[in-house]
Structure formats: structure tokens, C-alpha cells
Protein backbone atom coordinates (compact mmCIF):
# COMPACT_ATOMS: atom_id res chain seq x y z
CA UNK A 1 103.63 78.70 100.35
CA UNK A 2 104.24 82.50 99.84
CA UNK A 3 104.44 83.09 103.45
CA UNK A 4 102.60 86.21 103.59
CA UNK A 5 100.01 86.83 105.89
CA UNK A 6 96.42 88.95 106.16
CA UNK A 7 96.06 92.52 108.35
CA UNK A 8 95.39 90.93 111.23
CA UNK A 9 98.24 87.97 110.98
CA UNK A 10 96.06 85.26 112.23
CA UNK A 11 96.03 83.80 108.80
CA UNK A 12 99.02 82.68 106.29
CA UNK A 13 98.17 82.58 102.89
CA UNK A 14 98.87 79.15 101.50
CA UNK A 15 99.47 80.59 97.91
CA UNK A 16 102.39 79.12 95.87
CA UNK A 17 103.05 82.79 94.85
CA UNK A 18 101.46 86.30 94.82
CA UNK A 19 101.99 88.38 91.85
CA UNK A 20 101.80 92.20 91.30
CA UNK A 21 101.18 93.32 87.79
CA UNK A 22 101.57 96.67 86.93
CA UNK A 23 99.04 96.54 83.78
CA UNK A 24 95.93 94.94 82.19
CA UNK A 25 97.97 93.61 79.91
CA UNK A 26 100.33 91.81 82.31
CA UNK A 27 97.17 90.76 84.60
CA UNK A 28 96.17 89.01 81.59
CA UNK A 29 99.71 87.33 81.22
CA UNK A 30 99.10 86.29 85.04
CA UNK A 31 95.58 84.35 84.14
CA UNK A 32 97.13 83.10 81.37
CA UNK A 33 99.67 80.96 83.09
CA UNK A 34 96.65 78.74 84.25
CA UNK A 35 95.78 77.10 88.36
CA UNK A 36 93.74 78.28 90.98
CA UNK A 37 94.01 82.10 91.38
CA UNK A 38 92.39 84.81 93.53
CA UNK A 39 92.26 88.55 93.51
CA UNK A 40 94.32 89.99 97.21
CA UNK A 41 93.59 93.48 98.39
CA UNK A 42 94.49 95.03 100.99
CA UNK A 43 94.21 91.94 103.41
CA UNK A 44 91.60 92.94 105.83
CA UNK A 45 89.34 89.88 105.97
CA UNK A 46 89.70 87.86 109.18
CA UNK A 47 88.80 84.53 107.39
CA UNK A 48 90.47 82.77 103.90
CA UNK A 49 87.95 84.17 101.54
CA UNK A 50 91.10 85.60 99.74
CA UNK A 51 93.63 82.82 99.79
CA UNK A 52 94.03 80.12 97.29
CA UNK A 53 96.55 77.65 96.65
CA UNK A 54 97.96 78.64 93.39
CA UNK A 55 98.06 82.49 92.92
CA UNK A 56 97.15 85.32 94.79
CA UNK A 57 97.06 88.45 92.46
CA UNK A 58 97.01 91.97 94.39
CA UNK A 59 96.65 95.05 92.24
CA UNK A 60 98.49 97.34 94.09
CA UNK A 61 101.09 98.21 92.15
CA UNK A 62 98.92 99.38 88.77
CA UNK A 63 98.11 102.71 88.32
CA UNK A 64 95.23 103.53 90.87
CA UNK A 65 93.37 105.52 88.54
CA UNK A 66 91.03 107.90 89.98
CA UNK A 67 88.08 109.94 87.34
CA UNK A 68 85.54 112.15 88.51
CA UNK A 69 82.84 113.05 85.95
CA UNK A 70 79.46 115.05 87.24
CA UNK A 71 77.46 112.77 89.93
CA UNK A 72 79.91 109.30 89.36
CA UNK A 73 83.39 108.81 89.74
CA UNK A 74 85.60 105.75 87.98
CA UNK A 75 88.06 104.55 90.68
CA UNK A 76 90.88 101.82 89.85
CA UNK A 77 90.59 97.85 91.44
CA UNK A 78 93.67 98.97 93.67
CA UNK A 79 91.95 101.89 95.06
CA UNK A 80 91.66 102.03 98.71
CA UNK A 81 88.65 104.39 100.61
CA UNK A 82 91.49 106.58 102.04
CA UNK A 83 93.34 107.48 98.51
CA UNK A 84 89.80 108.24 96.89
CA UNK A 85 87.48 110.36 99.67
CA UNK A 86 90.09 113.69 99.28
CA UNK A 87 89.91 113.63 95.67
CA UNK A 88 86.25 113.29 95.54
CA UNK A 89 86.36 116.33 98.64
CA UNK A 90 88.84 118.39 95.90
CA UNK A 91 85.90 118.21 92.95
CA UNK A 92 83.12 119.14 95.38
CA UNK A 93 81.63 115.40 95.95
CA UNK A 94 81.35 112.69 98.50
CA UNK A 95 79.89 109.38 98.84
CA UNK A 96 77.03 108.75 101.01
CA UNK A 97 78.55 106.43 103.82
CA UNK A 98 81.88 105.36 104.57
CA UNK A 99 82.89 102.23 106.56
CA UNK A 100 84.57 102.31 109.96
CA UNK A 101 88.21 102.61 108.57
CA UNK A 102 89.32 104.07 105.32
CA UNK A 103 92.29 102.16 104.81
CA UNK A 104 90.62 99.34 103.55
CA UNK A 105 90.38 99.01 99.45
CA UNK A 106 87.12 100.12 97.37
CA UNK A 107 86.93 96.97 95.32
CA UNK A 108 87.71 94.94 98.32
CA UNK A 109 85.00 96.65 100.71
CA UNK A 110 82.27 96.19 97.76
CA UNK A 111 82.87 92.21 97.50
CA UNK A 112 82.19 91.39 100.41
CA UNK A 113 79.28 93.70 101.54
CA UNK A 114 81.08 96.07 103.95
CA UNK A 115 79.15 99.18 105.25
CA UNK A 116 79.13 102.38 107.23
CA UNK A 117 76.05 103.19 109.33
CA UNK A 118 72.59 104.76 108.90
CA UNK A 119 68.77 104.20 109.20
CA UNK A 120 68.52 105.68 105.33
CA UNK A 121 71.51 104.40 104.43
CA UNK A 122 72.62 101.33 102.79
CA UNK A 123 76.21 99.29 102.54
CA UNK A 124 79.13 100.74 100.73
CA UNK A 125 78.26 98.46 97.73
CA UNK A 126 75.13 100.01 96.62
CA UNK A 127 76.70 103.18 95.76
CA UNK A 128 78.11 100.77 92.50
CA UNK A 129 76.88 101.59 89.28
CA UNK A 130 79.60 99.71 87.31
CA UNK A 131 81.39 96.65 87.86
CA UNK A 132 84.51 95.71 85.57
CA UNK A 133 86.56 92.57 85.70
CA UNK A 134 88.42 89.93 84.07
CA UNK A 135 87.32 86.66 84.41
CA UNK A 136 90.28 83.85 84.57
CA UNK A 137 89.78 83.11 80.77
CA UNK A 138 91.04 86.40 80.40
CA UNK A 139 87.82 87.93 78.95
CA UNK A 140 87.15 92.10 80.08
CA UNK A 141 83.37 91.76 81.46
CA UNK A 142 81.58 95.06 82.49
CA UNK A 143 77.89 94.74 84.25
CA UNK A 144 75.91 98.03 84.72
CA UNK A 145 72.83 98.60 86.93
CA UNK A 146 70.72 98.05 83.50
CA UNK A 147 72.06 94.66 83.38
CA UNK A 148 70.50 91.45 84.70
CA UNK A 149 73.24 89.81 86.74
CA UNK A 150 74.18 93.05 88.25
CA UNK A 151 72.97 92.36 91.58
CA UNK A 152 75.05 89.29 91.60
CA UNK A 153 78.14 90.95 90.29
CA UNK A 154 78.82 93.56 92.88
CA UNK A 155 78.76 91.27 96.38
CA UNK A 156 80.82 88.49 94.46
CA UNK A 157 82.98 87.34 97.28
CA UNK A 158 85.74 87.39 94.59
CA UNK A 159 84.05 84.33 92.99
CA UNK A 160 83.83 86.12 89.44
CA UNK A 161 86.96 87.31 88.44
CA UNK A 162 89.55 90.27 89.17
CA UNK A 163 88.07 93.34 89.54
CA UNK A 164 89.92 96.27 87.57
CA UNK A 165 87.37 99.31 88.24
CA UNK A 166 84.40 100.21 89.53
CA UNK A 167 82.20 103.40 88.95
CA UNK A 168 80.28 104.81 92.18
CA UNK A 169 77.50 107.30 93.11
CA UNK A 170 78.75 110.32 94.33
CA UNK A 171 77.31 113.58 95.95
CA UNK A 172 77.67 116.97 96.37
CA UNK A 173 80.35 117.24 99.73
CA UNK A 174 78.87 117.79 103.27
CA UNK A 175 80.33 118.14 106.69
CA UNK A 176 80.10 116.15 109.18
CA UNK A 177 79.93 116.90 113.16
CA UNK A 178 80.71 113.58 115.86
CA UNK A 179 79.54 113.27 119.84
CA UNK A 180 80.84 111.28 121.91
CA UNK A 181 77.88 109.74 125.33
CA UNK A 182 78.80 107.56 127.53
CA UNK A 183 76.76 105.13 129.31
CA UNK A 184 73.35 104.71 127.70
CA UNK A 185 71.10 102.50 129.88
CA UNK A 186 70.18 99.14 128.05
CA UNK A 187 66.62 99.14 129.18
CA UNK A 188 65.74 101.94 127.35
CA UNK A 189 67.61 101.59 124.20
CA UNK A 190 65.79 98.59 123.66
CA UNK A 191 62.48 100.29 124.55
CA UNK A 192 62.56 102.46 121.64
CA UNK A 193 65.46 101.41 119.69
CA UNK A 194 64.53 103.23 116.32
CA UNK A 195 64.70 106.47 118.10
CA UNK A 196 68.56 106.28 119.28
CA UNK A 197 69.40 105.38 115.71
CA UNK A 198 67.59 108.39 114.50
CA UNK A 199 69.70 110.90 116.77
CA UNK A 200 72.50 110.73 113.98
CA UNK A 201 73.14 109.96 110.00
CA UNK A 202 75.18 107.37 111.34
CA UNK A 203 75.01 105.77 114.60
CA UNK A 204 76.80 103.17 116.89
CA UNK A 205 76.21 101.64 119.98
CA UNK A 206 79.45 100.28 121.53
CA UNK A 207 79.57 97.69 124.57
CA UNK A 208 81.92 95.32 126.10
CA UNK A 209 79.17 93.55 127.36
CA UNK A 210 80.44 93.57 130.94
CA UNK A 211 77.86 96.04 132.24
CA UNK A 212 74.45 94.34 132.48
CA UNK A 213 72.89 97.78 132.69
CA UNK A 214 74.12 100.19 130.34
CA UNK A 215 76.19 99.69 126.98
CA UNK A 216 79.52 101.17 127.21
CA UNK A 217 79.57 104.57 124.46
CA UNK A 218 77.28 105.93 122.25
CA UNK A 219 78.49 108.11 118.86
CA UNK A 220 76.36 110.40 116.59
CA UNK A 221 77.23 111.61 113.51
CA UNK A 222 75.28 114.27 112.40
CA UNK A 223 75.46 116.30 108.89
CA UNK A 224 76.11 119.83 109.11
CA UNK A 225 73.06 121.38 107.83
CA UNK A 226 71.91 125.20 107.18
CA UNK A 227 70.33 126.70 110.03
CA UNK A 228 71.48 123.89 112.68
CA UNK A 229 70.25 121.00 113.43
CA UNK A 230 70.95 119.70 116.98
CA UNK A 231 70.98 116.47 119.03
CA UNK A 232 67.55 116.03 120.56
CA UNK A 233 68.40 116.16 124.31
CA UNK A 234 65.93 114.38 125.72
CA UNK A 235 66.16 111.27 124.09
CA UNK A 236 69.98 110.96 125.13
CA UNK A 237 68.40 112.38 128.93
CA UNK A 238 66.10 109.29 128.79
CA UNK A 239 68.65 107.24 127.93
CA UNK A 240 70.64 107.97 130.89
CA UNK A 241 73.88 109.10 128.91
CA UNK A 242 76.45 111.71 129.44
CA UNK A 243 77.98 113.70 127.17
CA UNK A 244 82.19 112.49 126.71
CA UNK A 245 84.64 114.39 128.63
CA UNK A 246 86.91 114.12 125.91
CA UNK A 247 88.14 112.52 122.99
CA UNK A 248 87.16 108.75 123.48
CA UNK A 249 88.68 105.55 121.50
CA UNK A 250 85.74 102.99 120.43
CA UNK A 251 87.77 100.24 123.07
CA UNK A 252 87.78 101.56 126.44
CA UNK A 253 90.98 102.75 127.67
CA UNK A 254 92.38 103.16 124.65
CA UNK A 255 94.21 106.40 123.33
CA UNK A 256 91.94 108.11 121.22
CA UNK A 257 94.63 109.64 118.68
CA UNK A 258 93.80 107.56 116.32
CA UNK A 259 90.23 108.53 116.29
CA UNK A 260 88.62 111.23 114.23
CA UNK A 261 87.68 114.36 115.82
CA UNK A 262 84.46 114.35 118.07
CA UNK A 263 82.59 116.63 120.23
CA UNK A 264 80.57 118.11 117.94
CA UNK A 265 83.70 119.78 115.68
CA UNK A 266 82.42 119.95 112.29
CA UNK A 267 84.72 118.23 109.93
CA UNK A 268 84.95 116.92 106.12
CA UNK A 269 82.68 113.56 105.47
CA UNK A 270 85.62 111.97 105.41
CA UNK A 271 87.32 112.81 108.36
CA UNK A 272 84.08 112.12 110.41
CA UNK A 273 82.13 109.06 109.14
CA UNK A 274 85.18 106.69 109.42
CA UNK A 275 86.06 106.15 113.19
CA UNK A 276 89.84 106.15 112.44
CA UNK A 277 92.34 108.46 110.41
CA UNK A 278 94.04 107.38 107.35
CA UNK A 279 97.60 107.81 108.90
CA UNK A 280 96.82 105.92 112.15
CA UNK A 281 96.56 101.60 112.44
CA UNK A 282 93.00 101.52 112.72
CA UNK A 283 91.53 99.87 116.16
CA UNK A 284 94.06 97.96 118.38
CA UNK A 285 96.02 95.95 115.32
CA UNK A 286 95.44 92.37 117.52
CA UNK A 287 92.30 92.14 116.70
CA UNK A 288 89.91 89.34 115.03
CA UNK A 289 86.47 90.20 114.05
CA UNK A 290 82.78 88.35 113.39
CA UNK A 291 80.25 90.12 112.09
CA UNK A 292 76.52 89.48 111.69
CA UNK A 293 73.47 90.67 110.36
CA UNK A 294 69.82 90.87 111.55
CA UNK A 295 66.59 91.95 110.00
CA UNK A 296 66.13 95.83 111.89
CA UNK A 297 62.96 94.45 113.13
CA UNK A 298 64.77 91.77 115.22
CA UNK A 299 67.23 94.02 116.46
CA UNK A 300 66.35 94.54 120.04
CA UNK A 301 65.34 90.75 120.77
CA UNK A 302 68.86 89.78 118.89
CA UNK A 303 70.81 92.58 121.15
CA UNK A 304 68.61 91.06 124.00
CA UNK A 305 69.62 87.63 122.63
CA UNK A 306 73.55 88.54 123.00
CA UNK A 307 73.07 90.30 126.36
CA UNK A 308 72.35 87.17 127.37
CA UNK A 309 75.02 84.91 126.81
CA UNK A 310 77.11 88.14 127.47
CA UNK A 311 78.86 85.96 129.69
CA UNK A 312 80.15 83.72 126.95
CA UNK A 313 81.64 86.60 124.75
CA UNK A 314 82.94 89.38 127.27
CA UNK A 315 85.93 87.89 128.21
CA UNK A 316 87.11 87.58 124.42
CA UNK A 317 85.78 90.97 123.50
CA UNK A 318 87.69 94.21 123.13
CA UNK A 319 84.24 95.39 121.99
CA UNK A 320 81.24 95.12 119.94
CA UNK A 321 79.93 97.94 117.57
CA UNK A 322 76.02 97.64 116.96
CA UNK A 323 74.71 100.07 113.68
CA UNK A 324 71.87 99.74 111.66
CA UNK A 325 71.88 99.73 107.26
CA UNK A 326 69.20 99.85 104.82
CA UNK A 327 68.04 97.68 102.53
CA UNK A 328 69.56 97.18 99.21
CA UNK A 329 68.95 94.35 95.98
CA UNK A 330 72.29 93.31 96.09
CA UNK A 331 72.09 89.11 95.62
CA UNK A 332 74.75 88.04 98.28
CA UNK A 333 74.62 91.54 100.19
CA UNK A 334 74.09 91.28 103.91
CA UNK A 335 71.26 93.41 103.86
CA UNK A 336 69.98 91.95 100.92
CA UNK A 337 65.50 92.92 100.48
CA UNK A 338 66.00 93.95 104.22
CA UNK A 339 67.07 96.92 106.56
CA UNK A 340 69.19 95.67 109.14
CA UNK A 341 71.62 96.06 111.91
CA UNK A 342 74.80 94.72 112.50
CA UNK A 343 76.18 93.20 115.71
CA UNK A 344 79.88 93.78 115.00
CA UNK A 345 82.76 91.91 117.66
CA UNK A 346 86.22 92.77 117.65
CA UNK A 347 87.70 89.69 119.65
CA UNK A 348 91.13 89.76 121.64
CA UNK A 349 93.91 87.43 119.33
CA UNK A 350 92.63 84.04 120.73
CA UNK A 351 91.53 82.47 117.38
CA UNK A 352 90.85 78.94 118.81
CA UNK A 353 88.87 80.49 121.56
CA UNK A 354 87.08 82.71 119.51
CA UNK A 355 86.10 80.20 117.22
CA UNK A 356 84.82 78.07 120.45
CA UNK A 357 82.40 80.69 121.64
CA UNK A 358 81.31 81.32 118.30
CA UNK A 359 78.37 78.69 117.96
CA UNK A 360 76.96 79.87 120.92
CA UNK A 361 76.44 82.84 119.57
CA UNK A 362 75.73 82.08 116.53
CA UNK A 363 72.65 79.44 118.10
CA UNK A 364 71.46 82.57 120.17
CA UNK A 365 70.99 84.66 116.82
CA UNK A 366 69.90 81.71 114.83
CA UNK A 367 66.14 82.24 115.13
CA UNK A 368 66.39 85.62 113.61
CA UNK A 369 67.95 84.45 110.48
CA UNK A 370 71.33 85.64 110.99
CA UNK A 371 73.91 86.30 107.94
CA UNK A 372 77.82 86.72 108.81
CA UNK A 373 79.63 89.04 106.99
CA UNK A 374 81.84 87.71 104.14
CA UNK A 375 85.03 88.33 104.99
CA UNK A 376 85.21 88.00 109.08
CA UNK A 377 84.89 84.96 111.23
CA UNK A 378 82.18 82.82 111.46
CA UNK A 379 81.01 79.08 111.79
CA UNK A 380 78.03 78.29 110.65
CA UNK A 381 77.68 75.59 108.07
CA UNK A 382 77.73 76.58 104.37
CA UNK A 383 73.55 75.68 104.07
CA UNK A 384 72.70 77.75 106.84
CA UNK A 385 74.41 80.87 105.16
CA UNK A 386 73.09 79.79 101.49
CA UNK A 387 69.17 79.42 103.25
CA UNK A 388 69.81 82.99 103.99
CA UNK A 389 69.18 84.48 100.46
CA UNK A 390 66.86 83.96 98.03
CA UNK A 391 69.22 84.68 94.81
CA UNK A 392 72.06 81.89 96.28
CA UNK A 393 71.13 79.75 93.39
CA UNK A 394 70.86 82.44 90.79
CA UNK A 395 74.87 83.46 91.80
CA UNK A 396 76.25 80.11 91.89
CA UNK A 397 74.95 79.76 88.36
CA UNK A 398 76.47 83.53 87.36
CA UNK A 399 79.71 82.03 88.81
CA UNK A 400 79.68 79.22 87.10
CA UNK A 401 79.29 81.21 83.80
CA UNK A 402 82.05 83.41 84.50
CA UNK A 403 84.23 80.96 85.68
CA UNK A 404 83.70 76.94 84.10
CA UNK A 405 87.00 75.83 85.23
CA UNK A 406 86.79 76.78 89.03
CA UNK A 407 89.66 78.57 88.68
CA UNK A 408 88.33 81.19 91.44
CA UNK A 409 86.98 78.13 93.79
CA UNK A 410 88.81 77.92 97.07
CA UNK A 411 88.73 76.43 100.49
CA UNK A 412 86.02 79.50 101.66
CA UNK A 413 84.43 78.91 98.83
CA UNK A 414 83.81 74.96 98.39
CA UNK A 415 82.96 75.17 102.22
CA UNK A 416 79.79 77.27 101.04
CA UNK A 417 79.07 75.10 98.70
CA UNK A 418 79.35 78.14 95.85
């Protein structure tokens, strides 16, 4: 075993060896040499959807290529969210949601259907426009939006090869202004639900689930527009929420230094959507995560759902983020032919507790079709997560195209039955 471990260090990779080439050329060389292999990135999934036993190949060390050419930019397989947002800020453009941290890679982020928040927005992998990779035969395989397996090539749960570059929508830059409320009565979030979510662009509900009345925070972030365009006031008055005193960390009672700036400063996209700066370790470091996904109409009986069994998860929680995306075609996307919102736990290190409480949880969102999120911590048996999307059948074929030999198959991946 290589020893090495994910982000989070709850997980040891079980690869024989993990490789770093420096060039197509000698990525090719590394499929060549034959056995299982899988691509790493930059080791932020909670869960072994990156390990394999034979070879774990992490691109980190080829060039990490960055082109920006009118409305799309070309970005490397190495790239990470944090190296490409100031160059797209230096040529006037911006993508249209980030996720939560940027230090997390592009290609990575896309394969597994990560996303940012937003009522009109959708994940992080819908921006793709290109997909490029090398299959383990070695072959250079590019899928555009024009193409017919394209919406099974972008969420691939690195099932389909290495992926070597992407191409993204882009837009002209923006600026961004975060607030900070504490306190928002539960009651009435759930009463009209749609209308917190609209106070912002991007919007998140945190709670620690230990007050049965109110969630813990809630953060807008707004775009800077001509002319202003403020917070409507009474909405956060009927809530029952305060404005922040201060600076506030997404984990109460945490230092907020590593937190981008809030009350209301306006501030590049990219030092606003993302909750954390690049030079900081993003959240509290000890962390696990689960993730899951619910049709937006569902959203305040599944929130009502978790509130109560809130006894259940509290006492593993550092705290749980709640943000609603669009819909997008995406096969094996979470929010696959649906808007949704997310019910996002960050979980104290206790993986063998965590992994207890999760079937209750995941029984008390079961009747609103849940879907987990690729590459964080979940339970439920692999037909339960394939009955979840109507194209499962339709990717496992496009896998099996791309890949005859299994070469890409792994523990994660026979466990879904892919």
C-alpha cells in the first residue's frame, strides 16, 4: 500500500503506488503499464471513490495550463478552483458559482457533481462545455455539449478515464457583497422557504441542530449591481434574525479568519462566493462530511424530516449547511431534471459513529428520493442510489465503452453496481 491518505485522513489509500507524470506523453506510459488505475486529485472526497488497488495517478505535477479565449476558458486536469478564479478576474471574467472552498481541483469538483449555491443557479459541472480524457487504453477522447454521451461524460465519478482538460462557461466579472444573521426562527423559514433563498444569489442556512427553534446563521450573498440592490428587511424581520456582530465562522465558535469577508463589504466573486480563503485550511480540518440531495419541492418536509431526528445527528455535528441548486441534464448529476437543495453535514472525526447514525437519516429522507453526493459519506445500498436516475443504465453502458477491461472499476464502484 502507498500509505498516503485523503484531506480529511480518515481514509488510506490502498494503492500499490501513486504516480505523478509530468506529461501526456508519460500519462500514457503510466496506462500503459496495465492493472487497476484511478485518476487522484486533490483528495477531498470523504469516501474511496478515488482509491484503487493498483495505481493512483494525480496530475499535479503537469503543467496546469490555464487559456482564456472570449466567453470560455480551457483549464488543465490539475487545475484547482483557487489557481484558476484570479486569472479569469485578470481577463475580465468569472464563472457563475463557486463551491464552498476553492482549494479543491476543477476536474475533481466536476466528477463528482459538487456545487455552490443559488435558486438560478446550477452545480459547478454545468458550466462544462468540453470534457477531455484518456481512457486506460490510452486513447485521447474529447465529448462536447453537441455530443450524445455528454451528459454522461461530465459527472463520471472517475469511471471513464483521466481527465486532462476541461473547457468552462465563463462571464463577464462581478462583485460580490456577504451578510452575516444570526438566529432565523425555524417556523418561518419553513413557512415560506422560497423566499429566504431569494434574499441572496447564493444562500445558506447553517444549524447545529441543537436549537429546536431557530437554525443557528444565515448568509446572503448578493451581486453588486448598478444602482443598489439591498436585502429586503422584512423578510429577515419576519424571520426573527439579527444582523452578525462581526465576522462569523460557518461552525459556531470558531475563528472566523479563515472566512471571506462579510458584512456587506463588496468583494471580487471569488473572494465572496467561496466561504473560505485560498491561503487558509478550509472549515475545522477534522472533519467528515455526507451530503444529500432533495427535489426543492421537498425541501421543507425533508428539513422538517431532519429536525426531527435532530437528536440522532447533533451530537456528531459540527454543522450542517442547507442551499438550494438548479436543475441541470447532467446523467449522474445530483440535481439531475430537478432543482434541488442540499442538506450538507460536516460530522466531528468519529467515522464508525457517523456511519451508525447515518441510516437513520438516510430512512428519514428516503421518501423524498434522496441522492448522496459522490464523493462524501453515505450508506445506502448501491440500487437505491442507481433507482435515483433515469440515465444509470445509459452510463454504465458509456463506461463500459470507454473502459472494457474494468480497469477504472473499484471497491466504490462495484459497490454501485456501475
Amino acid at each position: 500500500m502507498s500509505g498516503e491518505r485523503n484531506w480529511a485522513e480518515n481514509l488510506v489509500y490502498r494503492a500499490e503506488r501513486v504516480v505523478r507524470p509530468r506529461t501526456i506523453d508519460e500519462l500514457r506510459e503510466v496506462l500503459a503499464s496495465g492493472g487497476p488505475v484511478r485518476a487522484l486529485g486533490t483528495r477531498h472526497c470523504f469516501n474511496d471513490i478515488a482509491d484503487t488497488t493498483g495505481t493512483l495517478i494525480s496530475l499535479a505535477d503537469m503543467p496546469r495550463e490555464i487559456e482564456v479565449s472570449g466567453d470560455t476558458v480551457r483549464v488543465a486536469g490539475g487545475v484547482r478552483y483557487g489557481d484558476l478564479a484570479p486569472v479569469l478576474e485578470e481577463n475580465g471574467r468569472a464563472l457563475a458559482t463557486l463551491a464552498s472552498l476553492p482549494h479543491i481541483s476543477v476536474a475533481g469538483a466536476v466528477a463528482t457533481g459538487t456545487h455552490g449555491s443559488g435558486d438560478r443557479v446550477p452545480s459547478l459541472s454545468a458550466a462544462v462545455r468540453s470534457v477531455t480524457l484518456v481512457t486506460p487504453g490510452g486513447d485521447d477522447v474529447t465529448l462536447t455539449r453537441d455530443d450524445a454521451d455528454f451528459g454522461g461524460a461530465v459527472v463520471h465519478l472517475g469511471a471513464l478515464g483521466i481527465v486532462t482538460a476541461l473547457e468552462l462557461d465563463t462571464e463577464p466579472s462581478y462583485e460580490v457583497a456577504q451578510y452575516a444573521f444570526d438566529a432565523p426562527r425555524w417556523d418561518e423559514i419553513l413557512a415560506d422557504y422560497d423566499a429566504v433563498t431569494s434574499l441572496g444569489d447564493s444562500v445558506s442556512i447553517f444549524t447545529t441542530w441543537r436549537d429546536p427553534q431557530a437554525a443557528d446563521q444565515l448568509w446572503v450573498k448578493r451581486r453588486v449591481r448598478p444602482g443598489g440592490d439591498e436585502i429586503d428587511d422584512s423578510i429577515i424581520s419576519r424571520l426573527g434574525a439579527r444582523a452578525a456582530d462581526g465576522p462569523r465562522h460557518p461552525i459556531p465558535g470558531v475563528d472566523a479568519e479563515a472566512c471571506n469577508a462579510q458584512g456587506g463589504v463588496p468583494g471580487p466573486w471569488f473572494e465572496r462566493l467561496p466561504h473560505f480563503r485560498m491561503d487558509f485550511t478550509p472549515s475545522v480540518g477534522a472533519e467528515l462530511q455526507s451530503e444529500f440531495f432533495v427535489a426543492r419541492a421537498d425541501a421543507p418536509a425533508a428539513i422538517e424530516a431532519v429536525r426531527g431526528i435532530a437528536g440522532v445527528v447533533s451530537p456528531l455535528l459540527h454543522v450542517c449547511e442547507i442551499r438550494s441548486i438548479s436543475a441541470d441534464d447532467l446523467w449522474l448529476s445530483p440535481s439531475s431534471g430537478r432543482d434541488s437543495v442540499a442538506l450538507h453535514f460536516t460530522w466531528r472525526l468519529d467515522e464508525p459513529a457517523v456511519r451508525a447514525a447515518l441510516p437513520t437519516l438516510e430512512k428519514a429522507l428516503a421518501p423524498f428520493d434522496v441522492r448522496p453526493h459522490w464523493g462524501k459519506i453515505f450508506t445506502m445500498p448501491g440500487e437505491e442510489v442507481a433507482a435515483r436516475y433515469p440515465r444509470w443504465h445509459d452510463f454504465r453502458a458509456l463506461r463500459a465503452r470507454l473502459d472494457p477491461m474494468d480497469r477504472l472499476q473499484n471497491a466504490y464502484t462495484r459497490r454501485l453496481e456501475l
